[in-house]
Protein backbone atom coordinates (compact mmCIF):
# COMPACT_ATOMS: atom_id res chain seq x y z
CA UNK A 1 -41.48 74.26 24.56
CA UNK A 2 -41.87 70.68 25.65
CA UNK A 3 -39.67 69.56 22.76
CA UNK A 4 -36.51 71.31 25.36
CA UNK A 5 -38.17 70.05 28.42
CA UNK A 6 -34.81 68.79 30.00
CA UNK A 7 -31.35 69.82 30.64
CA UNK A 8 -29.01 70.31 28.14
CA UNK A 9 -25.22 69.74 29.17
CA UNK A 10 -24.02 71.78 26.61
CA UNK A 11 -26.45 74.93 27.57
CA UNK A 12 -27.12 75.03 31.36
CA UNK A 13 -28.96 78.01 31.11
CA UNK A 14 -31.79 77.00 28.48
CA UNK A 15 -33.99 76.25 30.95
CA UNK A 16 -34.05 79.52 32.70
CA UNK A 17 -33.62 81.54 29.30
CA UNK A 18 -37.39 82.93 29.68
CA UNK A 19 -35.98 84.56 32.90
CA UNK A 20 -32.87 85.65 31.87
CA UNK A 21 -34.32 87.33 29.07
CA UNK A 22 -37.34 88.99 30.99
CA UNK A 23 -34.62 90.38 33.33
CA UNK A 24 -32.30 91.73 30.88
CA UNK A 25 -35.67 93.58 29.16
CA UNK A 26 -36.18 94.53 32.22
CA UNK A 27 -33.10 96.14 33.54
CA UNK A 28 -32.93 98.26 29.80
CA UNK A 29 -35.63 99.05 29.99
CA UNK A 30 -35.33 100.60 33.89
CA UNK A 31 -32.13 101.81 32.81
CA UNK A 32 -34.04 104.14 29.90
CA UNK A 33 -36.49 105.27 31.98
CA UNK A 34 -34.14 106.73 35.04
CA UNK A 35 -31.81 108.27 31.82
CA UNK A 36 -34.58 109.31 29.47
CA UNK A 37 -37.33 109.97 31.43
CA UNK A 38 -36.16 110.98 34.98
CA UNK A 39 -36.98 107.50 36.59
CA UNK A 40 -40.87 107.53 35.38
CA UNK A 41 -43.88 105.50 37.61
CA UNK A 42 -44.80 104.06 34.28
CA UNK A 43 -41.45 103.09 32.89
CA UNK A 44 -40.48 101.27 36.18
CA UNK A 45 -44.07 99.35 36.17
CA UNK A 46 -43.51 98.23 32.69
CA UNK A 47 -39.73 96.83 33.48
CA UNK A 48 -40.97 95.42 36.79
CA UNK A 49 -43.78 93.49 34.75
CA UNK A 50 -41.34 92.44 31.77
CA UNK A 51 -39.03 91.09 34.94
CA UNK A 52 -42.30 88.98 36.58
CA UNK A 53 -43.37 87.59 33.18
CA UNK A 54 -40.24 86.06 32.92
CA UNK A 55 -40.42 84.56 36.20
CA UNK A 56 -43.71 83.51 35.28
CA UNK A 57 -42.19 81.75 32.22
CA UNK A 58 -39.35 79.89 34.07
CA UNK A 59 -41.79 78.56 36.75
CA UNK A 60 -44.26 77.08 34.64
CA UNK A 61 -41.53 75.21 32.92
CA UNK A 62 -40.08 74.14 36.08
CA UNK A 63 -43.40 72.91 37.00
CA UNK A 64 -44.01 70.92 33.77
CA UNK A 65 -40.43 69.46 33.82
CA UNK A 66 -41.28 68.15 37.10
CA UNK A 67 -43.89 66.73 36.22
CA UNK A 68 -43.17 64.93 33.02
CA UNK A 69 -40.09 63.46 35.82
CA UNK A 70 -42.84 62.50 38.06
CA UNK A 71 -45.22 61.11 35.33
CA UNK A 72 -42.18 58.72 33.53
CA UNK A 73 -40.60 57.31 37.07
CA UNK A 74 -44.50 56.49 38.13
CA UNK A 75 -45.01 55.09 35.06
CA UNK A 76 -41.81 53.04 34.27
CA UNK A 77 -40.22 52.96 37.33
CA UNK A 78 -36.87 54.78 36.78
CA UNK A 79 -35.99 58.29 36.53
CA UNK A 80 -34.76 60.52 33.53
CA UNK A 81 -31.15 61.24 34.60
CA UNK A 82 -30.94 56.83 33.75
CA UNK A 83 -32.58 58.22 30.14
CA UNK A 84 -30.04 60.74 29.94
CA UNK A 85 -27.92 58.34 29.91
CA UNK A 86 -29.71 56.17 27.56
CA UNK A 87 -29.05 59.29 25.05
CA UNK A 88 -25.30 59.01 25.43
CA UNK A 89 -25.55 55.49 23.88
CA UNK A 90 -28.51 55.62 21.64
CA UNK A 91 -28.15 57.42 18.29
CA UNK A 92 -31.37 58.53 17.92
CA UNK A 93 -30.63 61.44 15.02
CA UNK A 94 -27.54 63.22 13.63
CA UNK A 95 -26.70 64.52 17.05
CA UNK A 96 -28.62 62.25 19.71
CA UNK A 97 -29.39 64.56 22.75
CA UNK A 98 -32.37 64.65 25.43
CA UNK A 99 -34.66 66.90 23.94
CA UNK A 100 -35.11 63.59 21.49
CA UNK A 101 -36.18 60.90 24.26
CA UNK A 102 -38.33 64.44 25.58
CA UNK A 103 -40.23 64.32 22.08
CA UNK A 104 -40.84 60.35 22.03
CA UNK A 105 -42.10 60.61 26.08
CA UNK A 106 -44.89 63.28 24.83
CA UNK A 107 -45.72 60.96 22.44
CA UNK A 108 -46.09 58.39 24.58
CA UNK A 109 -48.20 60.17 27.13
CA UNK A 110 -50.56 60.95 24.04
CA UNK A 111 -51.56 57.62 23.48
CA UNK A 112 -54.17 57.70 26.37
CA UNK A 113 -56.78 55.29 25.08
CA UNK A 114 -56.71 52.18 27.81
CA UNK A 115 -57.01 49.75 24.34
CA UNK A 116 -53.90 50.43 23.44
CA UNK A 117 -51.91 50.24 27.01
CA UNK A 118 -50.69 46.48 26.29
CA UNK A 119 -49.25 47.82 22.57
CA UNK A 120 -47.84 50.94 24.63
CA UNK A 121 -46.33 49.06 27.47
CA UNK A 122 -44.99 46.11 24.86
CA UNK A 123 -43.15 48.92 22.31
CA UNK A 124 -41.69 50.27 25.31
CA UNK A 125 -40.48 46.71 26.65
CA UNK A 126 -38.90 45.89 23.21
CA UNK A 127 -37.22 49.23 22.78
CA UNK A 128 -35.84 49.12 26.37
CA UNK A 129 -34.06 45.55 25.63
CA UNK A 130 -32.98 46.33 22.49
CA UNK A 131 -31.11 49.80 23.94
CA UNK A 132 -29.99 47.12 27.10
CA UNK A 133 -28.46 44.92 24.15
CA UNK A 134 -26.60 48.08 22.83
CA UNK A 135 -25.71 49.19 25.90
CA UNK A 136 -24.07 45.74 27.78
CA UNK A 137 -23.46 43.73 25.02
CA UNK A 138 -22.50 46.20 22.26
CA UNK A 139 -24.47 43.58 19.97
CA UNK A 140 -27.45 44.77 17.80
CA UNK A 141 -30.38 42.58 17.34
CA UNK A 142 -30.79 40.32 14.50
CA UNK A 143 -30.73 42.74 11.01
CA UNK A 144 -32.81 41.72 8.56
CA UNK A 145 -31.79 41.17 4.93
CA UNK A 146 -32.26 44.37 3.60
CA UNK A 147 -30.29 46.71 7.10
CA UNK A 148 -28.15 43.84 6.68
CA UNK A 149 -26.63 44.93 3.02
CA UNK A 150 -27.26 48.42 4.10
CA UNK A 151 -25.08 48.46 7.18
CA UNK A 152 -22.55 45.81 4.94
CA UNK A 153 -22.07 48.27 2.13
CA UNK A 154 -21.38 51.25 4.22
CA UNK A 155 -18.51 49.57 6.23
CA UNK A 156 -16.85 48.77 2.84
CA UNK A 157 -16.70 52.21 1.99
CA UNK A 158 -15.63 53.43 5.51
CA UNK A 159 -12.63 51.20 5.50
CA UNK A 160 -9.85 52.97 3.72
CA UNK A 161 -6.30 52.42 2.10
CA UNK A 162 -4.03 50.21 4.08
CA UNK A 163 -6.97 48.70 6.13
CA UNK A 164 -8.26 45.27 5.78
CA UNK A 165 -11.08 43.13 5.82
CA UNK A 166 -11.28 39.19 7.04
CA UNK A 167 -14.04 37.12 6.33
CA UNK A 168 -14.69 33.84 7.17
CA UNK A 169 -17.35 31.71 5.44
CA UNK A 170 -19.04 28.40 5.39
CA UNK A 171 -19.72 28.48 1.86
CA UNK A 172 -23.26 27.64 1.85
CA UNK A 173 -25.24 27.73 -0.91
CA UNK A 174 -27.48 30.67 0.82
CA UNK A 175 -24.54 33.14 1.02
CA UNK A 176 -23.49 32.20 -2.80
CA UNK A 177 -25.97 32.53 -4.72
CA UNK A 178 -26.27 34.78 -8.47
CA UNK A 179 -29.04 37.53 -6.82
CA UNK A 180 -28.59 41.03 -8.02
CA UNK A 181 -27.64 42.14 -4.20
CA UNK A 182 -24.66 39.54 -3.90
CA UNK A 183 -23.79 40.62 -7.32
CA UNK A 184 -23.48 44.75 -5.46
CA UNK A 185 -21.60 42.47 -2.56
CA UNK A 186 -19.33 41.15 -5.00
CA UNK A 187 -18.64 44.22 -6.39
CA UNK A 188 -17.83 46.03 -2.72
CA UNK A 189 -15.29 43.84 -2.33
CA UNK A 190 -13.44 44.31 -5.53
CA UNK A 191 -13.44 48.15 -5.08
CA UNK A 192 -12.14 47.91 -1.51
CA UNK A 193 -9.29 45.92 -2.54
CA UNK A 194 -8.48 47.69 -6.08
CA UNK A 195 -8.69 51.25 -3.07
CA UNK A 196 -6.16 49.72 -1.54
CA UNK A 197 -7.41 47.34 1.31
CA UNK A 198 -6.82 44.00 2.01
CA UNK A 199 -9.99 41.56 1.15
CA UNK A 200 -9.18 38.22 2.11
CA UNK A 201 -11.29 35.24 2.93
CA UNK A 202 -11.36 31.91 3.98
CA UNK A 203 -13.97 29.45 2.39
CA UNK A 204 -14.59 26.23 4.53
CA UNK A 205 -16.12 23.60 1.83
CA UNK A 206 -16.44 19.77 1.86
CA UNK A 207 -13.60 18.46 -0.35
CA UNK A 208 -15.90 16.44 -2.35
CA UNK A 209 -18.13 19.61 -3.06
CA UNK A 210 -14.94 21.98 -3.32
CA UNK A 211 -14.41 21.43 -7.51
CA UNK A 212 -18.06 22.57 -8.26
CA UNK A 213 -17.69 25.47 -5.46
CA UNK A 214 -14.74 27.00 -6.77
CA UNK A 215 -16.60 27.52 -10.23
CA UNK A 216 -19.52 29.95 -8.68
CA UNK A 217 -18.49 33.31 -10.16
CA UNK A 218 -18.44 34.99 -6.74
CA UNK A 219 -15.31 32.24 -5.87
CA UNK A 220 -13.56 32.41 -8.98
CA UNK A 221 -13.62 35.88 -8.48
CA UNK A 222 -11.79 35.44 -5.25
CA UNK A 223 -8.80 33.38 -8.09
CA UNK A 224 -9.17 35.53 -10.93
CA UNK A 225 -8.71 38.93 -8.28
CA UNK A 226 -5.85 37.67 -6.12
CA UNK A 227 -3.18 40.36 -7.95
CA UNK A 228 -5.79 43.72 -7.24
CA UNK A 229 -6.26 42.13 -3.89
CA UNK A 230 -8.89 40.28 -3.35
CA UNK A 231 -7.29 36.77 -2.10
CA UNK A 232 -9.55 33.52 -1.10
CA UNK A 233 -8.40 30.59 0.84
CA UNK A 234 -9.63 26.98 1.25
CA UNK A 235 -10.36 25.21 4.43
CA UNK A 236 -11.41 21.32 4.05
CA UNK A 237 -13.95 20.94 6.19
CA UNK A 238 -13.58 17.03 6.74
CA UNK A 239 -10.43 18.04 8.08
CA UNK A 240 -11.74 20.23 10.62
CA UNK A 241 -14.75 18.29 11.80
CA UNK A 242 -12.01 15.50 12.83
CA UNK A 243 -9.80 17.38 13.49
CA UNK A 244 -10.83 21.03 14.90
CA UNK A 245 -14.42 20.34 15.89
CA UNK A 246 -14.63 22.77 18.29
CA UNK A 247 -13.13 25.41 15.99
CA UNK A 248 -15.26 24.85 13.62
CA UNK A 249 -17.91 25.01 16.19
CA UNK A 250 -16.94 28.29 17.04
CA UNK A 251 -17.04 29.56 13.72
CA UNK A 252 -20.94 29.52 13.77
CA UNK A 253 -22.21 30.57 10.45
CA UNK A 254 -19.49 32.77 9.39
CA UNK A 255 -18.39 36.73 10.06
CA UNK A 256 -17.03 39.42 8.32
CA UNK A 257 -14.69 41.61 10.61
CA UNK A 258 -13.74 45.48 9.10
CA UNK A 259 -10.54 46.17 10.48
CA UNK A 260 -10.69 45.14 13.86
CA UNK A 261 -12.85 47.72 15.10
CA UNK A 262 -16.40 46.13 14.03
CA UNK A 263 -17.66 43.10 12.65
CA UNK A 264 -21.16 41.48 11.42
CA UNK A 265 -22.19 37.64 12.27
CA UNK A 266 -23.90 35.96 9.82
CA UNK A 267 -27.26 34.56 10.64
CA UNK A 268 -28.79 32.76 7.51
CA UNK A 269 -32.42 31.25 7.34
CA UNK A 270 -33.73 28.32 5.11
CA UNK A 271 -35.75 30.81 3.16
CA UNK A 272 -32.24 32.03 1.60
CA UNK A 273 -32.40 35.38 3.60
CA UNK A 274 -29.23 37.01 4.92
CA UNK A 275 -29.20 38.34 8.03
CA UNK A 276 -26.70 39.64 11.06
CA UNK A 277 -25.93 40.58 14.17
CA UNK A 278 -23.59 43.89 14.49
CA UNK A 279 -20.51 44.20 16.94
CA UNK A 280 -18.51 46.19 18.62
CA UNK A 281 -17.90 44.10 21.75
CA UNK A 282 -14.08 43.36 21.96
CA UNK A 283 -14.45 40.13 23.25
CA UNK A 284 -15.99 39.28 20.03
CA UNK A 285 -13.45 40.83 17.95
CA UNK A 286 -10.68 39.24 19.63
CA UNK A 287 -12.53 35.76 18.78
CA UNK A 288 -12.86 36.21 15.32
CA UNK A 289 -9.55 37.66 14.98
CA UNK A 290 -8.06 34.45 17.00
CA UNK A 291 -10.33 32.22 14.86
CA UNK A 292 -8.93 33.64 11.56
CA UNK A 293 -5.52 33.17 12.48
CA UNK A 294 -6.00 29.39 13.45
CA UNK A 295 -7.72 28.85 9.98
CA UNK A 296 -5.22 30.75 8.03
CA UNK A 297 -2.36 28.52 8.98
CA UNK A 298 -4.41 25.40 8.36
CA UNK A 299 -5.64 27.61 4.71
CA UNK A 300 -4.11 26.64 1.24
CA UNK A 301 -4.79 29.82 -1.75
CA UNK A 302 -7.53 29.09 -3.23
CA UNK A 303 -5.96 29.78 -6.48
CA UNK A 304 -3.72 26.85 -6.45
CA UNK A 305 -7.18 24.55 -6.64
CA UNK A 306 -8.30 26.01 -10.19
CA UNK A 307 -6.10 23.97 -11.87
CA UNK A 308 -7.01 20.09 -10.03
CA UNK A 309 -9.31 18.21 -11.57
CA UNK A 310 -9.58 14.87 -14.14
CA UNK A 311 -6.64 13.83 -15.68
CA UNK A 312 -4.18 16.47 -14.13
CA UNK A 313 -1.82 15.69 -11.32
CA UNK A 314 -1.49 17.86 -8.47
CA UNK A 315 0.65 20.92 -7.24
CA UNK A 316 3.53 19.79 -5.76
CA UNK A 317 3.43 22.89 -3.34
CA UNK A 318 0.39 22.06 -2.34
CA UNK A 319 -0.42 20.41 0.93
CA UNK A 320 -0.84 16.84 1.42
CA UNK A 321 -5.12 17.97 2.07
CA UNK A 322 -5.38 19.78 -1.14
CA UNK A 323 -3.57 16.73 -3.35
CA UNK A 324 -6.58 14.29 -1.35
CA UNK A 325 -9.02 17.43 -2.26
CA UNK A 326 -10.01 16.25 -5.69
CA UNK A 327 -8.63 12.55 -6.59
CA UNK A 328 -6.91 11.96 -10.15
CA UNK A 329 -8.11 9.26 -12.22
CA UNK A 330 -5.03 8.25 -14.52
CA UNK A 331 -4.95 6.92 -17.46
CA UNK A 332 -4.30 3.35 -16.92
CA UNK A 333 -6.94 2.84 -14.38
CA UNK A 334 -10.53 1.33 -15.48
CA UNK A 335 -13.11 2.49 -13.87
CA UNK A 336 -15.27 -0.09 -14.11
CA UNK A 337 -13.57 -1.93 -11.91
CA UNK A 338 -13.41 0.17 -8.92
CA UNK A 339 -16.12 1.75 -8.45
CA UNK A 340 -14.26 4.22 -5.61
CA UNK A 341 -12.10 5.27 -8.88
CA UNK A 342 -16.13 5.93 -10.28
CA UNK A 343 -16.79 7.79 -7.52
CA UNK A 344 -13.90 9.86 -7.49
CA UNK A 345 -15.04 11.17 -11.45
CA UNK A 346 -18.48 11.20 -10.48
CA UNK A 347 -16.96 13.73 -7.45
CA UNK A 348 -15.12 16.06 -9.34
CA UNK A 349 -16.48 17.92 -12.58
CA UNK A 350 -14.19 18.74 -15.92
CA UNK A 351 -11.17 21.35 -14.69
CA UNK A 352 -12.12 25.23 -14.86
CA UNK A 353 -11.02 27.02 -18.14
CA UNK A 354 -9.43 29.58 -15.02
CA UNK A 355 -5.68 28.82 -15.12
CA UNK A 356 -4.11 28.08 -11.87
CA UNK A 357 -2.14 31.45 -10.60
CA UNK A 358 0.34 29.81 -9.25
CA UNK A 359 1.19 26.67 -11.24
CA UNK A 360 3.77 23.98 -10.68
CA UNK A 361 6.97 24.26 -12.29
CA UNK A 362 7.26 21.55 -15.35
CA UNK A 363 9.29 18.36 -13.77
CA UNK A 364 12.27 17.69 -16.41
CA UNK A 365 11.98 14.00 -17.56
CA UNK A 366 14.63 11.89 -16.52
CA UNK A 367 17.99 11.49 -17.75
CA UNK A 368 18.94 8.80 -20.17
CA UNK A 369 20.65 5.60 -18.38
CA UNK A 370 24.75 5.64 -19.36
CA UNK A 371 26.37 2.27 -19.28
CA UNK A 372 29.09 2.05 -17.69
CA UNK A 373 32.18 1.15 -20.08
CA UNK A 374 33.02 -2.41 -20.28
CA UNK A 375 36.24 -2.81 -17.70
């Protein structure tokens, strides 16, 4: 019975049923004895006792409801129609009602021993901020690495055909790494975008770092995968930190937003674990959102940077940034005497066996000089 202690919106009555049921026992039961038996002395006793158990019944529950109310708001200092509305917020099970925050307050009031009032009080405390955070900020505390894949994995699959999915990330070596569950995060992405949605994101990498980036199998993924949908871009970092500092700033440590409606901030430790904070506040959507849209019109595809490396000349289409991206040594030069020309091979590793998606057209060699005919 205490497990229904409280009101139910959706049934009003529950907490008189005991009554109501008593009374309708009782009134058959009269109504058998006037037909049947010619309105009986011991057929009327038995209907009027029927009727008082159920009175009974629906006082003593009164009672104890009142004073489980009494018990929480001298004990924590608000009342229950403030949990009630805790429940409207707080998924506690499949269908998150008040009989739920009933069965954890019995639980509480179980734990009786004085020894463990400070571990009481303190598991209350935490649970009461972290429903606050829900509730005001629409943040969730920091997830650790394994809730953080969980909840990651399930918002791929929720996102369907015609959706999309922008990520922006500070490539560091803690987010890219060969471990079996970025391997499973790899693979989310690729079915989302071969279902249909669109998986882009925008990698913000030191130039001199970018040439050894781009050959982690998780980024060359984001080349090889542009044509089922999975499209990377390329941010130069250098650029932004004279550029865009603030911007960059506001980036933090990268995000992942699922179609506008939720997204997850990175938070990554120097242990290599990944963790995140969930959001559904709109103020925080709009930022990302806004700080997507700056980067993507500073962004060049990442597939057009497959192709740059030693000995080859750059893509013409390609920005002025990406051509100062990865410096070509030609063939005339001599590197041993300039040693920024040494630096610049040191810098930039043999070119990927990927070939660029999007190469630059041949340039047609010039045409022969014709001499003018002698006058």
């Amino acid at each position: 019975m205490t497990s229904e202690m409280t009101d139910d919106p959706e049934r009003p009555w529950a907490e008189y049923r005991e009554g109501i049921i008593a009374t309708a026992i009782a009134i058959v039961v009269e109504g058998v004895n006037w037909f049947a038996f010619d309105h009986s002395q011991p057929g009327t006793i038995l209907a009027v006792s029927v009727a008082l158990v159920g009175l009974l019944l629906v006082i003593t529950r009164l009672a104890l409801q009142s004073y489980i109310k009494a018990t929480f708001r001298s004990t924590f200092g608000v009342t229950m129609e403030r949990v009630e509305r805790l429940t409207e917020i707080a998924d506690l099970s499949v269908r998150s009602n008040v009989s739920s925050i009933s069965g954890l307050l019995e639980t509480y009031l179980r734990v009786g021993e004085p020894e463990f009032a400070p571990v009481r009080r303190q598991i209350v405390e935490d649970a009461a901020e972290k429903m606050r955070k829900l509730a005001v900020e629409k943040r969730t505390p920091v997830l650790e690495t394994p809730d953080y894949y969980a909840w990651l994995f399930d918002q791929f699959d929720n996102v369907r055909e015609g959706g999309y999915i922008h990520a922006v990330s500070l490539s560091s070596d803690l987010e890219w790494n060969d471990s079996q569950v970025e391997k499973k995060f790899l693979e989310k992405n690729l079915e989302s975008a071969r279902s249909g949605v669109k998986v882009s994101r925008i990698f913000v990498a030191r130039e001199e770092t970018l040439a050894k980036f781009i050959k982690l199998p998780p980024i060359e993924a984001h080349t090889k995968e542009v044509e089922n949908g999975l499209v990377g871009y390329w941010v130069s970092r250098n650029q932004l930190e004279k550029a865009a500092p603030d911007l960059l700033k506001s980036i933090r440590e990268g995000f992942i937003d699922f179609n506008g409606h939720v997204a997850l901030e990175d938070v990554f430790d120097s242990d290599g674990g990944a963790r995140g904070e969930v959001t559904l506040l709109p103020a925080d959507l709009e930022r990302m959102q806004s700080i997507y849209m700056k980067l993507q019109n500073m962004a060049e595809p990442l597939s057009k940077m497959t192709g740059l490396a030693v000995g080859t000349q750059p893509d013409p289409s390609a920005s002025a940034v990406t051509q100062a991206a990865v410096p070509v040594l030609t063939a005339g030069a001599d590197p041993g005497t300039s040693p920024s020309a040494t630096a610049m091979v040191a810098q930039v590793p043999p070119a990927s066996p990927v070939p660029a998606l999007d190469p630059a057209p041949p340039v047609p060699p010039d045409p022969p000089a014709v001499e003018s005919p002698a006058e």
